[in-house]
Protein backbone atom coordinates (compact mmCIF):
# COMPACT_ATOMS: atom_id res chain seq x y z
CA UNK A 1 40.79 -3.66 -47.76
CA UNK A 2 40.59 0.09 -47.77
CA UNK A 3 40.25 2.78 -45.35
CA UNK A 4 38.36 5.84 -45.76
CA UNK A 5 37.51 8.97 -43.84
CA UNK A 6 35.10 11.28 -44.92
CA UNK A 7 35.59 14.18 -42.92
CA UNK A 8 32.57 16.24 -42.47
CA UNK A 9 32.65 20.12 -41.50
CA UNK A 10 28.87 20.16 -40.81
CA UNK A 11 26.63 18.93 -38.18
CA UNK A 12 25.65 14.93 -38.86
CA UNK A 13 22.23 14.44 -36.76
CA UNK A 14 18.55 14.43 -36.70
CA UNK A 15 18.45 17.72 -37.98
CA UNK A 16 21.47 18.17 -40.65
CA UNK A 17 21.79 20.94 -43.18
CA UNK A 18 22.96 19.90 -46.61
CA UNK A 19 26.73 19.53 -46.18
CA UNK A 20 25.98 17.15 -43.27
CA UNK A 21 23.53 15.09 -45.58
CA UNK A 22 25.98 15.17 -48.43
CA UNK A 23 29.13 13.94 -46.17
CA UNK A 24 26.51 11.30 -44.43
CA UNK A 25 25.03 10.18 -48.19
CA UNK A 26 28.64 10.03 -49.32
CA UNK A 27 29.80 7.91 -46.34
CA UNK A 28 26.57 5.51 -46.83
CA UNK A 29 27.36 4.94 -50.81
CA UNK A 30 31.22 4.13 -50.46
CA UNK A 31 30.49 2.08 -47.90
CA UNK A 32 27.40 0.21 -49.92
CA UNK A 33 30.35 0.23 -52.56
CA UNK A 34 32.84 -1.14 -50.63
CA UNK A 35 31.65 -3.97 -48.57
CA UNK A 36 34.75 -5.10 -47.60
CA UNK A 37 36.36 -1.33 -46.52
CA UNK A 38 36.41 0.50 -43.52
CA UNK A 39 34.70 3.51 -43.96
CA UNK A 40 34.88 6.33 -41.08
CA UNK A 41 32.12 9.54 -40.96
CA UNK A 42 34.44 12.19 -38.98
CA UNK A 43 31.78 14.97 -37.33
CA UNK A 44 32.35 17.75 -35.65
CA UNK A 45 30.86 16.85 -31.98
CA UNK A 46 28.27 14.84 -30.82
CA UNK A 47 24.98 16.00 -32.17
CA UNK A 48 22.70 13.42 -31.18
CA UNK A 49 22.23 9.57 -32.01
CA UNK A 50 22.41 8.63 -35.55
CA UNK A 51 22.41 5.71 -36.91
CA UNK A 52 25.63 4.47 -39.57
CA UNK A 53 24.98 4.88 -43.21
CA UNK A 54 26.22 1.70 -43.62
CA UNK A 55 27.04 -1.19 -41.94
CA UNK A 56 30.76 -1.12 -42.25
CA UNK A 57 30.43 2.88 -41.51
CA UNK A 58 31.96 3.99 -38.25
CA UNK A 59 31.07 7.67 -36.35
CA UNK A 60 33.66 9.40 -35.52
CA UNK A 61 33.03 13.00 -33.32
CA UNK A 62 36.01 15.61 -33.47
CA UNK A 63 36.15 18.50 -31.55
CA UNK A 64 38.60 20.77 -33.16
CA UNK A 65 40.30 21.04 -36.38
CA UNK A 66 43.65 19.42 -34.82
CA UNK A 67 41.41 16.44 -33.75
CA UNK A 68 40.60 16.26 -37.08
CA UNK A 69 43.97 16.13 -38.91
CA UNK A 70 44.48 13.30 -36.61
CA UNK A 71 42.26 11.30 -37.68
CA UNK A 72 43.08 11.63 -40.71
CA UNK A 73 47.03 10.86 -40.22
CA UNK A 74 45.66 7.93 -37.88
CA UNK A 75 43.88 6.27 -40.61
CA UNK A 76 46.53 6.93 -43.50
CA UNK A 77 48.08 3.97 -45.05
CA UNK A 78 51.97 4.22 -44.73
């Protein structure tokens, strides 16, 4: 099984500019890809419901860029 985090630096929402749809399209087609991985979307704070990309797609909101490193070191394989 793998584990994947896309970590995005842009809004993921109703209303997304296009690094936000990139990092959500990206997190939808590895995870269409890899049925059987976990995939994590990391977002910079709650901007409003959205639904997964993917079934086997988690949200993940972060809050500042140290939040974000660890998530990243909390989903590394060791």
């Amino acid at each position: 099984m793998s584990k994947l985090l896309v970590l995005s630096r842009a809004t993921v929402g109703p209303r997304m500019a296009s690094p936000g749809v990139r990092a959500y399209q990206l997190a939808g087609a590895l995870g269409r890809a890899l049925p059987d991985g976990e995939i994590t979307l990391g977002v910079p704070g709650d901007k409003g419901e959205i639904a997964p990309p993917a079934p086997n797609v988690r949200m993940q909101a972060w809050s500042s860029n140290g939040e974000a490193s660890f998530m990243e070191i909390g989903r590394a394989h060791v």
